[in-house]
Protein backbone atom coordinates (compact mmCIF):
# COMPACT_ATOMS: atom_id res chain seq x y z
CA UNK A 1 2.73 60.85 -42.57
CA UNK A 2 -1.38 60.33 -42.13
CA UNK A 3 -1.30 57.25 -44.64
CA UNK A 4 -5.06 58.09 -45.08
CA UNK A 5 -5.70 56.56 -41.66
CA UNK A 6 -7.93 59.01 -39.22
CA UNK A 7 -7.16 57.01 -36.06
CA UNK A 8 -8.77 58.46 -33.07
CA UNK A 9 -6.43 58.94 -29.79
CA UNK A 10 -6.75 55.34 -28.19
CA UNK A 11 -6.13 53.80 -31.86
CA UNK A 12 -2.80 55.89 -32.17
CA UNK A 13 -1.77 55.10 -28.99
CA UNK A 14 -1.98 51.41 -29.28
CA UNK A 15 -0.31 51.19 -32.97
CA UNK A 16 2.56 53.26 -30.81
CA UNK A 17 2.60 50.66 -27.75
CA UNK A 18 2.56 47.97 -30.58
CA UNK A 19 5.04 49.22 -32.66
CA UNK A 20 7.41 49.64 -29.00
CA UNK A 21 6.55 46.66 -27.99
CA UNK A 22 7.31 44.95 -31.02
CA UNK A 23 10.55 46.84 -31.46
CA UNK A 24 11.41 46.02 -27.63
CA UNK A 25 10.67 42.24 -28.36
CA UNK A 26 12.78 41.98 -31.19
CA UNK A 27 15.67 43.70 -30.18
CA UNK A 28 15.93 41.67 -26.92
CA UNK A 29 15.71 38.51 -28.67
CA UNK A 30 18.50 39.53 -31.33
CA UNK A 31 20.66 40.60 -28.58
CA UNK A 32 20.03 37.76 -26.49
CA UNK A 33 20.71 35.22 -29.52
CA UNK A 34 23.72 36.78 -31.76
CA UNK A 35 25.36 39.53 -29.28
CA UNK A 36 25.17 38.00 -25.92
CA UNK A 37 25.08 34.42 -27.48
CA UNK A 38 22.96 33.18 -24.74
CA UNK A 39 22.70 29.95 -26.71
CA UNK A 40 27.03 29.20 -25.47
CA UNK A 41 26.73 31.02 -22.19
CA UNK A 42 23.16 29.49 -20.78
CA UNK A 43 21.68 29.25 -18.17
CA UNK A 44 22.90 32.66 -16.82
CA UNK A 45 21.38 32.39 -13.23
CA UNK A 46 19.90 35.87 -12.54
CA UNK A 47 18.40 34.95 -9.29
CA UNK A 48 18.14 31.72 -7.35
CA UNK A 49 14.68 31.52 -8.79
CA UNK A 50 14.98 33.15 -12.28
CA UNK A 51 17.58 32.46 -14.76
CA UNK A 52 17.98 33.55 -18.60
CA UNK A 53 18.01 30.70 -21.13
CA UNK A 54 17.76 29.59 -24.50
CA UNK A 55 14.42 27.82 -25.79
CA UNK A 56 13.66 27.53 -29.25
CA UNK A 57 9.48 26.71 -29.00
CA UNK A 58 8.17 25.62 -32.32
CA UNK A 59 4.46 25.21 -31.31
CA UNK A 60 2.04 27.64 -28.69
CA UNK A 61 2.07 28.44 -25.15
CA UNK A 62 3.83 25.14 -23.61
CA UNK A 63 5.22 24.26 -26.72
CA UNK A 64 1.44 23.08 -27.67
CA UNK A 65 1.54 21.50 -31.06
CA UNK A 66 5.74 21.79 -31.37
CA UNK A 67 5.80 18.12 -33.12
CA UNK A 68 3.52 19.27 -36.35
CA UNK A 69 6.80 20.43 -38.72
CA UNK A 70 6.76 22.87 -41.46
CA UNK A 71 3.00 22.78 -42.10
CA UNK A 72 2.00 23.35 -38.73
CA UNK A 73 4.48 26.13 -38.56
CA UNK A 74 2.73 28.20 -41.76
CA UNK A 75 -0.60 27.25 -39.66
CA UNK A 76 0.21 28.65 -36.11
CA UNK A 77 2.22 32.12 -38.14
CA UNK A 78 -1.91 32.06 -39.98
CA UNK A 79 -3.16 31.86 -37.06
CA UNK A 80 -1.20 34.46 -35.45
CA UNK A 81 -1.54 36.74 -38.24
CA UNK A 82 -5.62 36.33 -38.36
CA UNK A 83 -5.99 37.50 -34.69
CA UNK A 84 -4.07 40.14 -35.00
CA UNK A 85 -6.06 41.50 -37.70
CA UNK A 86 -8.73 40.58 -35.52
CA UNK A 87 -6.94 42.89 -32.71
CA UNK A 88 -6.23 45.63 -35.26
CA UNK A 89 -10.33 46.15 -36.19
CA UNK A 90 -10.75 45.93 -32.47
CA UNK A 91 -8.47 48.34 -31.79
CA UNK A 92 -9.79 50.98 -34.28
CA UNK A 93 -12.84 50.77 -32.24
CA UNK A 94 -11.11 51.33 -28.96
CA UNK A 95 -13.21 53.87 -26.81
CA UNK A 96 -10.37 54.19 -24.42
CA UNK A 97 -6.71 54.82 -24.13
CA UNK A 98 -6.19 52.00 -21.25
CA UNK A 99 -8.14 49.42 -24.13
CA UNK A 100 -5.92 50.81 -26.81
CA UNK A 101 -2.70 50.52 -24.81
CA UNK A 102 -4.00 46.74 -23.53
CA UNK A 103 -4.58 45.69 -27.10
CA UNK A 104 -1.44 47.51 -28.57
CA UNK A 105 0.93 45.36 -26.23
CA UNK A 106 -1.05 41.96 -27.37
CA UNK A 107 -0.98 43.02 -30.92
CA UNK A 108 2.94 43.83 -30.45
CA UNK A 109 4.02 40.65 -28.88
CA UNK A 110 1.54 38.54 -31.13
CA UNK A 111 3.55 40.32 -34.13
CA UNK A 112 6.97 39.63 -32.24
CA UNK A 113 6.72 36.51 -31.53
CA UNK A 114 5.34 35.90 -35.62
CA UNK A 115 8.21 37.83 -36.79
CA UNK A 116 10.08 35.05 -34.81
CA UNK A 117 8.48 32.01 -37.05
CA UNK A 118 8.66 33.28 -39.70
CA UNK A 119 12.63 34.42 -39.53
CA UNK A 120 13.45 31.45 -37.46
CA UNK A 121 11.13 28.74 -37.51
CA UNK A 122 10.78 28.37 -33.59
CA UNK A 123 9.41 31.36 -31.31
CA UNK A 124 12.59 32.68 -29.34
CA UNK A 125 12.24 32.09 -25.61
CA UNK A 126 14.27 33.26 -22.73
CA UNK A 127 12.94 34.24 -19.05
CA UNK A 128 12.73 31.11 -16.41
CA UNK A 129 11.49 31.49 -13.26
CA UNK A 130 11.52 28.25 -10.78
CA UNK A 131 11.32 27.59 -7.38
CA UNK A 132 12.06 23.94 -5.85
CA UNK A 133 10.32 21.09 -7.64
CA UNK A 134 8.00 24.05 -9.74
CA UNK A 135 9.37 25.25 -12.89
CA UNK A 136 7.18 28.01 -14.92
CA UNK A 137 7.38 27.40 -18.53
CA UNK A 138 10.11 29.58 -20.65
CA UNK A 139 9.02 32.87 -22.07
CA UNK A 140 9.82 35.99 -23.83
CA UNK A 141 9.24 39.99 -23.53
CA UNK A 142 6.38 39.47 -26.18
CA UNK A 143 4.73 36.96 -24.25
CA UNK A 144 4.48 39.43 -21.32
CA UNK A 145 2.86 41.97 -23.31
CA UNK A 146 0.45 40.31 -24.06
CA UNK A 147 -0.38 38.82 -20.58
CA UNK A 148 -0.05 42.56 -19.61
CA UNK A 149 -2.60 43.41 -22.55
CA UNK A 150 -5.14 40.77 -21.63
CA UNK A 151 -4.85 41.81 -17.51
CA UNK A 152 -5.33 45.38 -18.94
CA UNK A 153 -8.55 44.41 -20.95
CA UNK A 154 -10.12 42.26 -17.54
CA UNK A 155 -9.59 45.56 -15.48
CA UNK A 156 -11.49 47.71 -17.78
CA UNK A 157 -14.36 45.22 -18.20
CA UNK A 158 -14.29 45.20 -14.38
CA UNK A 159 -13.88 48.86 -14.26
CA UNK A 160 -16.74 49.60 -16.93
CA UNK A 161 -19.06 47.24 -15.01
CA UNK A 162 -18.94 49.30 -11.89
CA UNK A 163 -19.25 52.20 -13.85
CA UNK A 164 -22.28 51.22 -15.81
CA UNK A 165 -23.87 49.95 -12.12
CA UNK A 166 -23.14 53.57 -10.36
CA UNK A 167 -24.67 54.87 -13.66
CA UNK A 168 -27.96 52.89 -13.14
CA UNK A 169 -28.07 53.28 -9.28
CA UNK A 170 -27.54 57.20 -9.93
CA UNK A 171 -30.21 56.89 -12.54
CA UNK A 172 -32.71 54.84 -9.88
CA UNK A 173 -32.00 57.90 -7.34
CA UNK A 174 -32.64 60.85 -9.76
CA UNK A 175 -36.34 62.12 -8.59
């Protein structure tokens, strides 16, 4: 099915790593929440410094803005929703298939963790890590795609820098 879209090979690829990591996201959290019931059985202590909980995270990263109620809820699922359109035009731009896998996994968790306002109200969170008096905030598989997306996008900025500079010092050489 083309849907009239001629996508070239990095755009496919990341609408394919978003719509896995989306699906990946989403099914975790629905097991997690109404087949495991993590909610009745929490914490569930994986490791002495990383356990699987329940958080229900009605603002941003760090529950930013979590006191705002309904209308700040339609505002942050906007918000959401703008960037990744934002992502999306990026992404049909994508001269790469490491940026088009980077900004496939931000678009996918930004969509998963929408898809969780919007159903729920609250953005699903369950991953804890903490060692002694330091606790890491709560988070989900969609928030690790896209901190895996945006590490992906600073290594091929990096990487295209010292490609452009052994361009121009090849350039400098040539007789």
């Amino acid at each position: 099915m083309n849907l009239g879209l001629n996508l070239r090979p990095p755009a496919r690829l990341g609408v394919l790593v978003a719509a896995a990591t989306l699906l990946l996201d989403q099914a975790n959290k629905l097991w997690l929440m109404f087949v495991f019931d993590i909610e009745a059985r929490q914490p569930v202590r994986l490791a002495p410094f990383f356990d699987v909980v329940f958080a229900r995270n009605t603002g941003v990263s760090y529950s930013l803005f979590s006191g705002g109620g309904a209308g700040a809820r339609v505002i942050l699922l906007l918000v959401a929703l703008a960037a990744t359109a934002f992502l999306l035009a990026l992404l049909a731009h994508a001269k790469s298939r490491l940026v088009g896998a980077a900004l496939g996994l931000i678009i996918g968790g930004a969509l998963g963790n929408a898809v969780d306002r919007a159903a729920y109200g609250f953005v699903a969170d369950f991953y804890f890590f903490h060692v002694g008096d330091f606790r890491w905030y709560v988070f989900n598989l969609a928030d690790v795609a896209i901190v895996v997306g945006v590490a992906l996008l600073l290594l091929d900025a990096l990487r295209g820098d010292r490609t452009e500079k052994t361009s121009r010092e090849r350039g400098a050489q040539a007789p």
